[in-house]
N, C-alpha and C. Protein backbone atom coordinates (compact mmCIF):
# COMPACT_ATOMS: atom_id res chain seq x y z
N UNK A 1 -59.56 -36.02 -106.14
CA UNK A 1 -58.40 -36.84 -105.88
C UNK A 1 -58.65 -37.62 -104.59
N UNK A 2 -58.01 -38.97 -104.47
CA UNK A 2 -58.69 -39.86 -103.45
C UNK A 2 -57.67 -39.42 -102.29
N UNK A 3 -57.96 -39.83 -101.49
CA UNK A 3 -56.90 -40.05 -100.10
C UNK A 3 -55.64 -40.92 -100.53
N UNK A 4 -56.14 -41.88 -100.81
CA UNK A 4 -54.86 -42.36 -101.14
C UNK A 4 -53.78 -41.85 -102.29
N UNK A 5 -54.95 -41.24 -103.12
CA UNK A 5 -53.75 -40.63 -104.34
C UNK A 5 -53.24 -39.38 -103.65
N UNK A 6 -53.49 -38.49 -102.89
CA UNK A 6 -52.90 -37.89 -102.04
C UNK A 6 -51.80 -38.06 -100.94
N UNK A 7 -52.02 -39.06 -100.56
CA UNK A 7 -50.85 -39.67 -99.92
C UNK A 7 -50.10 -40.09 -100.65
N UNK A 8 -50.41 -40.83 -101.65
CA UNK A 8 -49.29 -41.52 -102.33
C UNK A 8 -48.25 -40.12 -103.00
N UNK A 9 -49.16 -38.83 -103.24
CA UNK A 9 -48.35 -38.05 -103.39
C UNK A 9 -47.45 -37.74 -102.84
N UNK A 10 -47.90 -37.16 -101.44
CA UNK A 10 -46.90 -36.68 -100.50
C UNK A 10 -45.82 -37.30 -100.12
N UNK A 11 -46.28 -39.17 -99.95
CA UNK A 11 -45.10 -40.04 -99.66
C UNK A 11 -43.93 -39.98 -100.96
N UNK A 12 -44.55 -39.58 -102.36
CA UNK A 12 -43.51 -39.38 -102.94
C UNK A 12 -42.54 -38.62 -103.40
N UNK A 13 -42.96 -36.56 -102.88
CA UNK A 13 -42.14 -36.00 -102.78
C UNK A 13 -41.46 -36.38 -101.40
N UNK A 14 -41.85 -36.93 -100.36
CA UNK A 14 -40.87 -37.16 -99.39
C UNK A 14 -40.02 -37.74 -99.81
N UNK A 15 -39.73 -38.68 -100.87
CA UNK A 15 -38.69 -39.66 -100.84
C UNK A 15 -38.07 -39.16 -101.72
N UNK A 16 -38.72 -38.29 -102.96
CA UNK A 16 -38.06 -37.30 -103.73
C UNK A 16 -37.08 -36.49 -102.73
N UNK A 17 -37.64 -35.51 -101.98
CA UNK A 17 -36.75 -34.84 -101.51
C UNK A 17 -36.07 -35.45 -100.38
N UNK A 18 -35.64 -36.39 -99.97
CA UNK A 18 -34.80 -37.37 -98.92
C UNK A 18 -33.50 -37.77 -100.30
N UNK A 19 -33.19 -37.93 -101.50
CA UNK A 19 -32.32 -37.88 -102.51
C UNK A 19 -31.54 -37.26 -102.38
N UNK A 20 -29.93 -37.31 -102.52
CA UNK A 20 -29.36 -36.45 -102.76
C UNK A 20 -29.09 -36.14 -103.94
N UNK A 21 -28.52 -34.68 -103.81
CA UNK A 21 -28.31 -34.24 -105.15
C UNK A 21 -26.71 -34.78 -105.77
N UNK A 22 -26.41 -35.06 -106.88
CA UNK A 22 -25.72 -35.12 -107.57
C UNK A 22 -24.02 -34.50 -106.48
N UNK A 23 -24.25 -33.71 -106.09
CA UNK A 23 -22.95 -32.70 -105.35
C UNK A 23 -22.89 -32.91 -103.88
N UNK A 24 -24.27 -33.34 -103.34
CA UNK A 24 -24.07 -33.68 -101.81
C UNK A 24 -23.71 -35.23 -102.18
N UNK A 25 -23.90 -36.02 -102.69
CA UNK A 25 -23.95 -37.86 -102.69
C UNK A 25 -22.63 -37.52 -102.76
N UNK A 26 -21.45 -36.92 -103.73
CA UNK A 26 -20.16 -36.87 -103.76
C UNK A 26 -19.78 -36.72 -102.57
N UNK A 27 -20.22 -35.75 -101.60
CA UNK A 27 -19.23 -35.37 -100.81
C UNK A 27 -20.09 -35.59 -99.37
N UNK A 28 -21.28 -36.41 -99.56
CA UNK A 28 -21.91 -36.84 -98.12
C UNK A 28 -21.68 -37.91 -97.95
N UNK A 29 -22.58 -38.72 -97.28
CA UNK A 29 -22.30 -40.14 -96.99
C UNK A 29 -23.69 -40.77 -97.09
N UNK A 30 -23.54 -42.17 -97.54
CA UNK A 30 -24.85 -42.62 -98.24
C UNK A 30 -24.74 -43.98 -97.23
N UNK A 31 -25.74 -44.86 -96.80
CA UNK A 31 -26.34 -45.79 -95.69
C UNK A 31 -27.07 -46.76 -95.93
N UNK A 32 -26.88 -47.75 -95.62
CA UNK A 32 -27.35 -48.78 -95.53
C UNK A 32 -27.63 -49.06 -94.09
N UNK A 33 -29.24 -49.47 -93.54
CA UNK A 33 -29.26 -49.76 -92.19
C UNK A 33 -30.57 -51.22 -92.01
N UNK A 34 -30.58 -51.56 -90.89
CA UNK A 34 -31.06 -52.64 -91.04
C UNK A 34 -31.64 -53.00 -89.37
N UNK A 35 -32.66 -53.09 -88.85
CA UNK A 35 -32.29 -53.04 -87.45
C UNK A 35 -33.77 -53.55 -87.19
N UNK A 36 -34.22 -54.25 -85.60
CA UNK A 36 -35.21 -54.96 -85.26
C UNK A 36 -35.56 -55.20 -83.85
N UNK A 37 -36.51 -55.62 -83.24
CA UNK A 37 -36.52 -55.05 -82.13
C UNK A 37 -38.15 -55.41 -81.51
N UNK A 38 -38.66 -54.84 -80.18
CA UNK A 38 -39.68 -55.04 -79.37
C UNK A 38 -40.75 -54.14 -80.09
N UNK A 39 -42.22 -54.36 -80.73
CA UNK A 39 -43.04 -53.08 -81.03
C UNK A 39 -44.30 -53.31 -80.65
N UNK A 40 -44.21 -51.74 -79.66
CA UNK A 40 -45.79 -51.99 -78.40
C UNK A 40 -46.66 -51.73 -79.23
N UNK A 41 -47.73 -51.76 -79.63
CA UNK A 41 -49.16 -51.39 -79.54
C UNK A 41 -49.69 -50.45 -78.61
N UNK A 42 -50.58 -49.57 -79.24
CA UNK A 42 -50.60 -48.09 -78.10
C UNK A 42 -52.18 -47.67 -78.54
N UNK A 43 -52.66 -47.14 -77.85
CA UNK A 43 -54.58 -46.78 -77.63
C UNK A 43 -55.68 -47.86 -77.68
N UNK A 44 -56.15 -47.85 -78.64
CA UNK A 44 -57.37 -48.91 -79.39
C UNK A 44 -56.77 -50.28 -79.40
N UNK A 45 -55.36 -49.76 -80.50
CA UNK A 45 -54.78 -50.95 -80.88
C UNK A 45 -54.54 -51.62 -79.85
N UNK A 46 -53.90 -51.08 -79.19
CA UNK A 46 -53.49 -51.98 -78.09
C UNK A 46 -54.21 -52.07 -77.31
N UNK A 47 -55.54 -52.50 -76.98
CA UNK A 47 -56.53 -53.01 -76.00
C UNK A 47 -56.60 -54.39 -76.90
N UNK A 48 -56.48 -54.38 -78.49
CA UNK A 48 -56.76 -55.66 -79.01
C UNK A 48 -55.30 -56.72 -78.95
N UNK A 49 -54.10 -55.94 -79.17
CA UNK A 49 -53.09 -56.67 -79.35
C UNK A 49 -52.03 -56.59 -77.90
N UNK A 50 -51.24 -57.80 -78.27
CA UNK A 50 -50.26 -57.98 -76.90
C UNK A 50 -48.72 -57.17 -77.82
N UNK A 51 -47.64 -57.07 -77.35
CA UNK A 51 -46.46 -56.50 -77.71
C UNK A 51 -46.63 -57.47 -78.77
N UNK A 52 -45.27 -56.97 -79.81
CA UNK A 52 -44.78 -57.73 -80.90
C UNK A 52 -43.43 -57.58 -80.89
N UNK A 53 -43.20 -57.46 -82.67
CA UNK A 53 -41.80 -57.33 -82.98
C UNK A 53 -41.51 -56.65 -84.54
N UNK A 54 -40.39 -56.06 -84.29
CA UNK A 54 -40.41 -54.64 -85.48
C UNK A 54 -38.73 -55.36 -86.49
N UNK A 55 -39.78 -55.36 -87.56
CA UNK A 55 -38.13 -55.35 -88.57
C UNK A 55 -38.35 -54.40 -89.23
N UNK A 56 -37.00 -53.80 -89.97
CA UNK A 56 -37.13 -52.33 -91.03
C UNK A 56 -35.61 -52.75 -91.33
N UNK A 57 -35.69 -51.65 -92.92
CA UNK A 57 -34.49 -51.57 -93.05
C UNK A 57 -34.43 -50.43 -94.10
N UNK A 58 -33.16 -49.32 -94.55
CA UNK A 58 -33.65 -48.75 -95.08
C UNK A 58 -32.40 -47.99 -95.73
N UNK A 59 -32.35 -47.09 -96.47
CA UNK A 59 -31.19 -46.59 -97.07
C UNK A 59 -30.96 -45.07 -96.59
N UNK A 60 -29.91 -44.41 -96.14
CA UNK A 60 -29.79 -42.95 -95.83
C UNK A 60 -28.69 -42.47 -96.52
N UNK A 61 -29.18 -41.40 -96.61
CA UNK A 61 -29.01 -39.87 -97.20
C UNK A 61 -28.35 -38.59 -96.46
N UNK A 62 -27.06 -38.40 -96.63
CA UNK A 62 -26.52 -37.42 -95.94
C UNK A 62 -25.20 -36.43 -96.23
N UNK A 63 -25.11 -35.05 -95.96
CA UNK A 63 -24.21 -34.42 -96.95
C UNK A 63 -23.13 -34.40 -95.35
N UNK A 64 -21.70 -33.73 -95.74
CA UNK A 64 -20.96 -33.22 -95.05
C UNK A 64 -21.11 -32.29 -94.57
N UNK A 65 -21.04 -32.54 -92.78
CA UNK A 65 -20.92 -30.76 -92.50
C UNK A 65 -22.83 -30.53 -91.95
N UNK A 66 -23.22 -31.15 -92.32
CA UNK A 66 -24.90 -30.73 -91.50
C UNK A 66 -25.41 -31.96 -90.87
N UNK A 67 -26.02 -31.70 -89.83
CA UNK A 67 -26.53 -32.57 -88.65
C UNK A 67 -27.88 -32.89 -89.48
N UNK A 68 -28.97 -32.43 -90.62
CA UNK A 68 -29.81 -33.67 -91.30
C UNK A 68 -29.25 -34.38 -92.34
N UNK A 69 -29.96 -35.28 -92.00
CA UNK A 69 -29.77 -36.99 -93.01
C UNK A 69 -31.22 -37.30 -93.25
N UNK A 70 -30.99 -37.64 -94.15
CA UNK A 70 -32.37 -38.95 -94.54
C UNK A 70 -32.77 -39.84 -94.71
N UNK A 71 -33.67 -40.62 -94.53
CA UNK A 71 -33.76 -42.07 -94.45
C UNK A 71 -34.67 -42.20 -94.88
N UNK A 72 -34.77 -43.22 -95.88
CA UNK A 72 -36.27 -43.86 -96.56
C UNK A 72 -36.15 -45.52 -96.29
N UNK A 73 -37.12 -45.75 -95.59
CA UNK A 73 -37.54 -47.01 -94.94
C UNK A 73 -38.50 -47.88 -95.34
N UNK A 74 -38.79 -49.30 -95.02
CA UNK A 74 -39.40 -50.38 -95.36
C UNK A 74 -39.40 -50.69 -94.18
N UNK A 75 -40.49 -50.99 -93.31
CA UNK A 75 -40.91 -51.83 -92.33
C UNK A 75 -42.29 -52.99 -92.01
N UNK A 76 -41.91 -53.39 -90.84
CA UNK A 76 -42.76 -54.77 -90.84
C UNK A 76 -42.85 -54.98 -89.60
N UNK A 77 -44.03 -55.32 -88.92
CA UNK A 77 -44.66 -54.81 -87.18
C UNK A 77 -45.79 -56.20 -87.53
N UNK A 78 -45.58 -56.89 -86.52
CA UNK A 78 -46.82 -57.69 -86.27
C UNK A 78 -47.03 -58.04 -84.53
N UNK A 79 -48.02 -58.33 -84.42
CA UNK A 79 -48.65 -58.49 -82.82
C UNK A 79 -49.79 -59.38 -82.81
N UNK A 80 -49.62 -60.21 -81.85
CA UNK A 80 -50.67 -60.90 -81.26
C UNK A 80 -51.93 -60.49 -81.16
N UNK A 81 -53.26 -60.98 -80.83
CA UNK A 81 -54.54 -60.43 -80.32
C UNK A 81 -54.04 -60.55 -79.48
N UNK A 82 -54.58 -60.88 -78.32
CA UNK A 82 -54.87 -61.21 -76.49
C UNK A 82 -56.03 -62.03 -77.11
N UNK A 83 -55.63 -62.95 -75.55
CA UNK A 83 -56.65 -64.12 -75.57
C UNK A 83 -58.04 -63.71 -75.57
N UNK A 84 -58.63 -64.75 -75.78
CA UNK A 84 -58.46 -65.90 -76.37
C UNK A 84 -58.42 -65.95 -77.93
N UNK A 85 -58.18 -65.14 -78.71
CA UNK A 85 -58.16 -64.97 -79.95
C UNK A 85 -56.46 -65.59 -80.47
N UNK A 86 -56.33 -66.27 -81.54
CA UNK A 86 -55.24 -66.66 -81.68
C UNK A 86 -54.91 -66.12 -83.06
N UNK A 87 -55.35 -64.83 -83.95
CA UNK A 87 -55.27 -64.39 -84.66
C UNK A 87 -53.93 -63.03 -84.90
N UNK A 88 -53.66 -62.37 -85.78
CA UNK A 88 -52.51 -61.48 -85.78
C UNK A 88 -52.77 -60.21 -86.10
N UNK A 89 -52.27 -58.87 -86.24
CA UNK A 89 -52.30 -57.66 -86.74
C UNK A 89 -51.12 -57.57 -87.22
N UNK A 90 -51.19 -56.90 -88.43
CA UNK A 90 -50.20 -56.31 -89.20
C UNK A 90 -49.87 -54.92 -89.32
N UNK A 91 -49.01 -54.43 -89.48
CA UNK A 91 -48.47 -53.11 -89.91
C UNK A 91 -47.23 -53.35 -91.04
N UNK A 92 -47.05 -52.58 -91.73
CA UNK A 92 -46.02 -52.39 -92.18
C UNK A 92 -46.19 -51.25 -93.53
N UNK A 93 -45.01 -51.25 -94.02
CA UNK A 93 -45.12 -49.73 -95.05
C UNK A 93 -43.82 -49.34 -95.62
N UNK A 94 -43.85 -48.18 -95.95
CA UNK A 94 -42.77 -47.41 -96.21
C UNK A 94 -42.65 -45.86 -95.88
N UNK A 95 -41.48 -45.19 -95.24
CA UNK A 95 -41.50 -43.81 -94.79
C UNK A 95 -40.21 -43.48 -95.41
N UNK A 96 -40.38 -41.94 -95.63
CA UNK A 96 -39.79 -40.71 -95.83
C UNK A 96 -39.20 -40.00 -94.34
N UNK A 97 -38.08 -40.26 -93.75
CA UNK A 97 -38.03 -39.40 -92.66
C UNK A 97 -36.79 -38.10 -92.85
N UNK A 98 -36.62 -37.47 -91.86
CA UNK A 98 -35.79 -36.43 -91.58
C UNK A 98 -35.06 -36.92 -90.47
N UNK A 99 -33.72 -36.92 -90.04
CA UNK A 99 -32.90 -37.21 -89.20
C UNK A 99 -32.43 -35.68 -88.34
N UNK A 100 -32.16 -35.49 -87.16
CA UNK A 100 -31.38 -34.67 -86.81
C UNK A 100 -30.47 -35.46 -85.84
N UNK A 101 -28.76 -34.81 -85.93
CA UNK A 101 -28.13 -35.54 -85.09
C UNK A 101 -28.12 -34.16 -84.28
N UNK A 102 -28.52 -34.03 -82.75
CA UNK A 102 -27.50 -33.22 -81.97
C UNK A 102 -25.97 -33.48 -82.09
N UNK A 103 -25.67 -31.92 -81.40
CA UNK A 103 -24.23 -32.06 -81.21
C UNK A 103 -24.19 -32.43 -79.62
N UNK A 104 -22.61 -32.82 -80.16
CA UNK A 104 -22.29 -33.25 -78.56
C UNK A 104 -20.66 -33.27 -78.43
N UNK A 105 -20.30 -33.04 -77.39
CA UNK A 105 -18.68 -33.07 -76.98
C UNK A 105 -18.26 -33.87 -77.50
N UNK A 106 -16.87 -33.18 -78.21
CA UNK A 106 -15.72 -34.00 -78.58
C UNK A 106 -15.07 -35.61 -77.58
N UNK A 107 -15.42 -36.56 -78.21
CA UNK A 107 -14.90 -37.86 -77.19
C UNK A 107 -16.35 -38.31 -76.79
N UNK A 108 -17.59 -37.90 -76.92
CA UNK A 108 -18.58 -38.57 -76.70
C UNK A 108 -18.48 -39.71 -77.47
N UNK A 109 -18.88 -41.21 -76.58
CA UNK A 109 -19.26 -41.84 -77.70
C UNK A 109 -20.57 -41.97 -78.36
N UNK A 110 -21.38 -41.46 -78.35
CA UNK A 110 -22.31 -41.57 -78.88
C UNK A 110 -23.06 -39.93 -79.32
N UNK A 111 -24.21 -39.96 -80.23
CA UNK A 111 -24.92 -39.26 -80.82
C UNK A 111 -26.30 -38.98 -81.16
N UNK A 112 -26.73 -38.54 -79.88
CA UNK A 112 -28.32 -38.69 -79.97
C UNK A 112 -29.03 -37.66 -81.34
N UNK A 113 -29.80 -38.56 -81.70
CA UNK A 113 -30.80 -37.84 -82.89
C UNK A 113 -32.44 -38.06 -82.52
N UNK A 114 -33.04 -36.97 -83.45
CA UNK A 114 -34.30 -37.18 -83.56
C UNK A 114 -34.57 -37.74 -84.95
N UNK A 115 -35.98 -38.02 -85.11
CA UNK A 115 -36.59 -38.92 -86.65
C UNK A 115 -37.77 -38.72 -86.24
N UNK A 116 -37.98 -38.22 -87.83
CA UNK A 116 -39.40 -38.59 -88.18
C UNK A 116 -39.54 -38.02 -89.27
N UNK A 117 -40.65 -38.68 -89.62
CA UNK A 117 -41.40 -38.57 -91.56
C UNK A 117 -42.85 -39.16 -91.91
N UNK A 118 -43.06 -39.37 -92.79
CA UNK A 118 -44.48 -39.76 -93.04
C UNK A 118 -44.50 -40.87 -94.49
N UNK A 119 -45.29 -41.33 -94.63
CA UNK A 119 -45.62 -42.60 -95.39
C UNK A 119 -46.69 -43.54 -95.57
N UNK A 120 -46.87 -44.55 -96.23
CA UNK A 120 -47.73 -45.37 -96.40
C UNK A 120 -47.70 -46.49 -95.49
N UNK A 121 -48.76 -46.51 -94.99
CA UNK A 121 -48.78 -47.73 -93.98
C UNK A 121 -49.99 -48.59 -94.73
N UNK A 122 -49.38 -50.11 -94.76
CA UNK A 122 -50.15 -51.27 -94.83
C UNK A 122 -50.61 -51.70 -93.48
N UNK A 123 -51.82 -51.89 -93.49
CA UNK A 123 -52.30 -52.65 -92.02
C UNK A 123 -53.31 -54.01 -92.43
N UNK A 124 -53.23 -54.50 -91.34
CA UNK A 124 -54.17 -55.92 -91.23
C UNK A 124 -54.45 -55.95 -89.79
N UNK A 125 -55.88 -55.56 -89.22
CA UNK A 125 -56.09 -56.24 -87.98
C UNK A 125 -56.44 -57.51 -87.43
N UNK A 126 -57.20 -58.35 -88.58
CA UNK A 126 -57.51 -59.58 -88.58
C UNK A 126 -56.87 -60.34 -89.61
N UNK A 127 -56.78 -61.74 -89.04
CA UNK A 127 -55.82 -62.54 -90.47
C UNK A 127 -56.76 -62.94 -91.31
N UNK A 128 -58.18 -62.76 -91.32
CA UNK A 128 -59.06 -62.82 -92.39
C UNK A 128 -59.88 -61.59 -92.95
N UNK A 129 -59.03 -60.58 -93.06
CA UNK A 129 -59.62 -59.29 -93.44
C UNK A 129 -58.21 -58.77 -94.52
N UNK A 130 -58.49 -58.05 -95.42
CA UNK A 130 -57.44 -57.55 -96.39
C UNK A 130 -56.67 -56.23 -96.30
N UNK A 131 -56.27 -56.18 -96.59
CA UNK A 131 -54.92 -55.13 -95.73
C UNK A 131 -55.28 -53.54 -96.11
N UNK A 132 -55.67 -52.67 -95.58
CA UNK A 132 -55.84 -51.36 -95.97
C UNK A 132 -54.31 -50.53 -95.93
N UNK A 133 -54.28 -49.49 -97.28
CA UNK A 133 -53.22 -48.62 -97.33
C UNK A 133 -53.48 -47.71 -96.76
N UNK A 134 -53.17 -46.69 -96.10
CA UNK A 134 -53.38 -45.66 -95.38
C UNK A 134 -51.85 -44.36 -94.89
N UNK A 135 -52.20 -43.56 -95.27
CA UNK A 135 -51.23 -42.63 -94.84
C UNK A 135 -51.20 -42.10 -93.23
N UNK A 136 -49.26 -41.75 -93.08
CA UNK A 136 -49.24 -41.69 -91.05
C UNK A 136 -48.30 -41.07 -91.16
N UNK A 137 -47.83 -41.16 -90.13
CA UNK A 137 -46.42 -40.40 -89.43
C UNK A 137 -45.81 -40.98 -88.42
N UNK A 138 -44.54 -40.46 -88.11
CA UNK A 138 -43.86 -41.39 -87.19
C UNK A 138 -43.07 -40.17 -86.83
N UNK A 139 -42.24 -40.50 -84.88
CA UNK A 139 -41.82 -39.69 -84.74
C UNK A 139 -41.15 -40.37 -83.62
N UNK A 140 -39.54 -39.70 -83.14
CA UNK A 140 -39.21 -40.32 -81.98
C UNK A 140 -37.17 -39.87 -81.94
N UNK A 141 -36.86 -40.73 -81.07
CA UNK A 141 -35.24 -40.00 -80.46
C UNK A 141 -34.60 -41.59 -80.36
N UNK A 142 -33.49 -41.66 -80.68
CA UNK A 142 -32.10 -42.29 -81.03
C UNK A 142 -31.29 -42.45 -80.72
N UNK A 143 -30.21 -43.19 -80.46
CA UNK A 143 -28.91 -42.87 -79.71
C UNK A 143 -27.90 -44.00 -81.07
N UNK A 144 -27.60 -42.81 -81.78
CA UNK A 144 -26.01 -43.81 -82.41
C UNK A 144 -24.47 -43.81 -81.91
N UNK A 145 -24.03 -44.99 -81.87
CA UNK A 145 -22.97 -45.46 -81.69
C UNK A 145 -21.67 -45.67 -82.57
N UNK A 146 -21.06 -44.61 -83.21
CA UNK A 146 -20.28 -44.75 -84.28
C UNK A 146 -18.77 -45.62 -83.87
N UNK A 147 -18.69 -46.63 -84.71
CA UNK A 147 -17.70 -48.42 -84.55
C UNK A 147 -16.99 -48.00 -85.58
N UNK A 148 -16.05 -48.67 -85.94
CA UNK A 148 -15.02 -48.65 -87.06
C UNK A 148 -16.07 -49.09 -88.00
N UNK A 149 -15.96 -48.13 -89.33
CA UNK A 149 -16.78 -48.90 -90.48
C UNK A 149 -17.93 -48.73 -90.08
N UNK A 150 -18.55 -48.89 -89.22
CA UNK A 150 -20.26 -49.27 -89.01
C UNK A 150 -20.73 -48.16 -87.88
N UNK A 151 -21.93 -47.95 -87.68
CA UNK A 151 -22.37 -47.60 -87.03
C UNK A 151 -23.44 -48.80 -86.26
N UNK A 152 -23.67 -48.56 -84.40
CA UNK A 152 -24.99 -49.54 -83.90
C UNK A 152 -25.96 -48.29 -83.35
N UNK A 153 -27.27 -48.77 -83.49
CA UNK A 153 -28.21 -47.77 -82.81
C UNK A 153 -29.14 -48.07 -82.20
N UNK A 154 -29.97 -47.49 -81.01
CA UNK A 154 -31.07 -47.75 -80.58
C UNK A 154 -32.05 -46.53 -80.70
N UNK A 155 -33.61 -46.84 -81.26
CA UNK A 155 -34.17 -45.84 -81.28
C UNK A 155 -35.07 -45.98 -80.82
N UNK A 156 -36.62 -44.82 -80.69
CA UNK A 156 -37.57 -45.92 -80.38
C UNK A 156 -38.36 -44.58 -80.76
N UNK A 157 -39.35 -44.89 -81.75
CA UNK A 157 -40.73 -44.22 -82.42
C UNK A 157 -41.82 -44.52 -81.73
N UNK A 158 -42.80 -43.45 -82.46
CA UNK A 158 -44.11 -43.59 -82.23
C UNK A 158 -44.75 -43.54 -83.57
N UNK A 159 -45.56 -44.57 -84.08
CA UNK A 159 -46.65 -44.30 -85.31
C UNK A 159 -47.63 -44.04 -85.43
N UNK A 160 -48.51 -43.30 -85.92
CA UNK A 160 -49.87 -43.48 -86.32
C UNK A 160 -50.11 -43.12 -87.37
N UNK A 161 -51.36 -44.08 -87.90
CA UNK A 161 -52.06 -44.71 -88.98
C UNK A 161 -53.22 -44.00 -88.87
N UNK A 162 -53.10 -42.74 -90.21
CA UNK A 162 -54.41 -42.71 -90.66
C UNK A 162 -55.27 -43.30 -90.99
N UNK A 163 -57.49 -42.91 -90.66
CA UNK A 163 -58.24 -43.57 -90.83
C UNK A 163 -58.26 -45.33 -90.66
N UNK A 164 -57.22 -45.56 -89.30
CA UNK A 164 -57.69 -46.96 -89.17
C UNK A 164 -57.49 -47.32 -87.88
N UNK A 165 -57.30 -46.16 -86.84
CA UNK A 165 -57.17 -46.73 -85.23
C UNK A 165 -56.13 -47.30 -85.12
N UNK A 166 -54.91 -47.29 -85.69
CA UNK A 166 -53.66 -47.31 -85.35
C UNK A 166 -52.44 -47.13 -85.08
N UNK A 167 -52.24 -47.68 -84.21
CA UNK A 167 -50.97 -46.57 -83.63
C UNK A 167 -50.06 -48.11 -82.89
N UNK A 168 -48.70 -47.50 -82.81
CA UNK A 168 -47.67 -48.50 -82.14
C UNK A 168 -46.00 -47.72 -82.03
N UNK A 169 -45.44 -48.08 -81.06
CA UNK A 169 -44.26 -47.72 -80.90
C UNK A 169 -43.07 -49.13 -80.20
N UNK A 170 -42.13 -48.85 -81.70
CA UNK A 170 -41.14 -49.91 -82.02
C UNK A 170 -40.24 -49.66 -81.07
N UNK A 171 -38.97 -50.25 -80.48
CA UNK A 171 -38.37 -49.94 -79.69
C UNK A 171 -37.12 -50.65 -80.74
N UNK A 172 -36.49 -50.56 -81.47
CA UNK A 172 -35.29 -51.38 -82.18
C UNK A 172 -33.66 -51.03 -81.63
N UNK A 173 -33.14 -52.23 -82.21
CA UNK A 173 -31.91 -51.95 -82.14
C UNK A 173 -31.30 -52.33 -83.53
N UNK A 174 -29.91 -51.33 -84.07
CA UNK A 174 -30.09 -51.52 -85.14
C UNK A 174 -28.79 -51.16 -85.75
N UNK A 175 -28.55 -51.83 -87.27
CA UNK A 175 -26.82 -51.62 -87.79
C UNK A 175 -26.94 -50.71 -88.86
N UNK A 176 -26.10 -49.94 -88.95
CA UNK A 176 -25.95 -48.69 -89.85
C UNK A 176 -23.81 -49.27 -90.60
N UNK A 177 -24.54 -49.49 -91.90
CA UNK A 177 -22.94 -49.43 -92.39
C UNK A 177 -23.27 -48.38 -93.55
């Protein structure tokens, strides 16, 4: 079995089990989020690339009554070389994560969480080279802001990209309805 058919496995019980069941979707709460933001470049990568910018968006998963949720995501990361190269790097993919919200005092406004999960990452380091799939992980801490109707958030991850020297951490801000 290849690497990638292995990953592609794993990425798909993750998103399997990020589903709710039939009895939590009734009585949890289901998400729509959407959010974008500053994304550094970190080791290797980033000796080649300057900062960028992070879009994602993604759907969550969550029952009543327990601090995990889930989120299955679509994202999109691109960055500059550094001079004198006027060329781009790509990232982007899809993840399986796990949410935890801490608790926190009654009247807080806000709700720090942790995230992270694993997935398929698309990359491109050069704009004349073809995009490798590769399996990673991501990991990092949150702060939501629960609004009438909506939720706003700021988070900020760390990724890395199997078998391809990449790594980057998004800094977003972001809408949860």
């Amino acid at each position: 079995m290849s690497l990638l058919t292995r990953a592609g496995a794993v990425l798909a019980v993750a998103v399997l089990a990020s589903l709710p069941s039939a009895a939590s979707a009734q009585a949890g709460t289901n998400t729509f989020n959407v959010a974008a933001g500053l994304s550094l470049p970190t080791g290797d990568f980033g000796d080649l690339n300057d900062a960028g910018f992070s879009l994602n968006g993604g759907l969550g998963f969550g029952a009543t009554g327990t601090p995990i949720r889930f989120r299955a995501e679509a994202f999109y990361n691109q960055f500059n070389h550094k001079s004198p190269s006027n060329q781009t790097s790509r990232a982007g993919g899809f993840t399986g994560n796990a949410v935890y919200d801490f608790a926190v005092s009654r009247g807080t406004p806000f709700t720090p969480y942790a995230i992270g999960g694993v997935g398929m990452y698309g990359t491109r380091i050069f704009d004349d080279v073809d995009s490798q799939w590769n399996f990673g992980w991501n990991l990092g801490m949150g702060l939501r802001f629960p609004l009438s109707g909506f939720s706003v958030y700021v988070e900020g991850r760390y990724h890395s990209v199997s078998n391809a020297d990449v790594a980057f951490a998004p800094i977003v801000f972001g809408v949860t309805f």
